[in-house]
Protein backbone atom coordinates (compact mmCIF):
# COMPACT_ATOMS: atom_id res chain seq x y z
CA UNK A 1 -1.19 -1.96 10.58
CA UNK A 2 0.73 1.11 9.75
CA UNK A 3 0.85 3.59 6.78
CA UNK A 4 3.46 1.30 5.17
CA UNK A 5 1.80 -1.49 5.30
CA UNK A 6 -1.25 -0.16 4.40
CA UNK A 7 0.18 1.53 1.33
CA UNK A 8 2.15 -1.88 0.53
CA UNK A 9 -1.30 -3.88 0.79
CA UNK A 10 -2.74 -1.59 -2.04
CA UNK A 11 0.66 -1.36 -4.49
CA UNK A 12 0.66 2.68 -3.96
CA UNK A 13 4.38 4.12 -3.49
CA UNK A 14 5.02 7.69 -1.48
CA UNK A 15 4.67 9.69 -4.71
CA UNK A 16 1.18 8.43 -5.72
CA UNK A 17 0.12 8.93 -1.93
CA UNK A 18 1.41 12.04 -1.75
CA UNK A 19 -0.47 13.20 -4.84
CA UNK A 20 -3.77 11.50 -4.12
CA UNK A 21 -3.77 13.31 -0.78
CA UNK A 22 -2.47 16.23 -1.69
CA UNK A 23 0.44 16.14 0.73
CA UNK A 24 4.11 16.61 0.13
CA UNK A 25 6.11 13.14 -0.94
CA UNK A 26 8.59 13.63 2.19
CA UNK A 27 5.66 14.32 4.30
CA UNK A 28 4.16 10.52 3.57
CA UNK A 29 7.71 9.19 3.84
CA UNK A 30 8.03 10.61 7.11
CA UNK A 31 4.57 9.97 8.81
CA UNK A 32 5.37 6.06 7.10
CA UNK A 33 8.81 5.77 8.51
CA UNK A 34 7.35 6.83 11.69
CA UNK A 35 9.67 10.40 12.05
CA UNK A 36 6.18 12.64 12.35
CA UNK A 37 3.09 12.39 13.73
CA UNK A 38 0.77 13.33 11.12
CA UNK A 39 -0.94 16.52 11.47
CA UNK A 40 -5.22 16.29 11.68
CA UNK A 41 -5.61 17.60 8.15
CA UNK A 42 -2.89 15.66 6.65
CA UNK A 43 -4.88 12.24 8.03
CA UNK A 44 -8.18 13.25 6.79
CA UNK A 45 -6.41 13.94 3.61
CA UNK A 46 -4.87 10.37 3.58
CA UNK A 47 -7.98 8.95 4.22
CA UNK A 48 -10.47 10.14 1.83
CA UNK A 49 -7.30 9.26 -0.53
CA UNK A 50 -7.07 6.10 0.67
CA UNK A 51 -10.78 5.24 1.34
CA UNK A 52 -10.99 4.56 4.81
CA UNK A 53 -12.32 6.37 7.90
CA UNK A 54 -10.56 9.45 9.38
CA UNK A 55 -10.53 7.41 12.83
CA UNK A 56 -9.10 4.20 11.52
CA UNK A 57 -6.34 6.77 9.25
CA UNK A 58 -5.51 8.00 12.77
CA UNK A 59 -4.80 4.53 14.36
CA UNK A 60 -2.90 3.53 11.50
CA UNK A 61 -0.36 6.62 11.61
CA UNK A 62 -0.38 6.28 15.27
CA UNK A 63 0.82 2.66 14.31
CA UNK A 64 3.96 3.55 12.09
CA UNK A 65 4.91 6.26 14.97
CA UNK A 66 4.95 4.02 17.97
CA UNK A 67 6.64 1.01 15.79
CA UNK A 68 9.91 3.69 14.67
CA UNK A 69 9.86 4.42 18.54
CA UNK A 70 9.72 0.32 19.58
CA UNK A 71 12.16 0.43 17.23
CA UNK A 72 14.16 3.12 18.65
CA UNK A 73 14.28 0.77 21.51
CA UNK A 74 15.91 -2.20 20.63
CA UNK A 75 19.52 -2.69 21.51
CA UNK A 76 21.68 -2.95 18.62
């Protein structure tokens, strides 16, 4: 699952996100669309804004990053 997903599962766009957590809009677009890692605070942000664990947060931005780099990969 990745931050997209997750935030498609629960009908929240980038703004909301981005307020509930506290976090700049372009900073969830970017950790979503898998351009930035997200920093430690910025997950523990997203997940008490989100309601889930800091740990599972972490996998799921880990997600969206390695799927932009798979991604990356694929020959046109």
């Amino acid at each position: 699952m990745t931050l997209k997903d997750l935030l498609g599962e629960r009908g929240i766009r980038y703004d909301a996100a981005a307020m509930l957590a506290d976090v700049d809009k372009a900073t969830i677009s970017r950790i979503a669309n898998g351009k930035a890692r997200a920093r430690p605070e910025t997950v523990v942000r997203l997940a008490r804004a989100l309601g889930v664990s800091a740990r599972r947060m972490e996998a799921i931005c880990a997600a969206s990053h390695a799927a932009a780099r798979s991604d990356d990969r694929v020959p046109a």
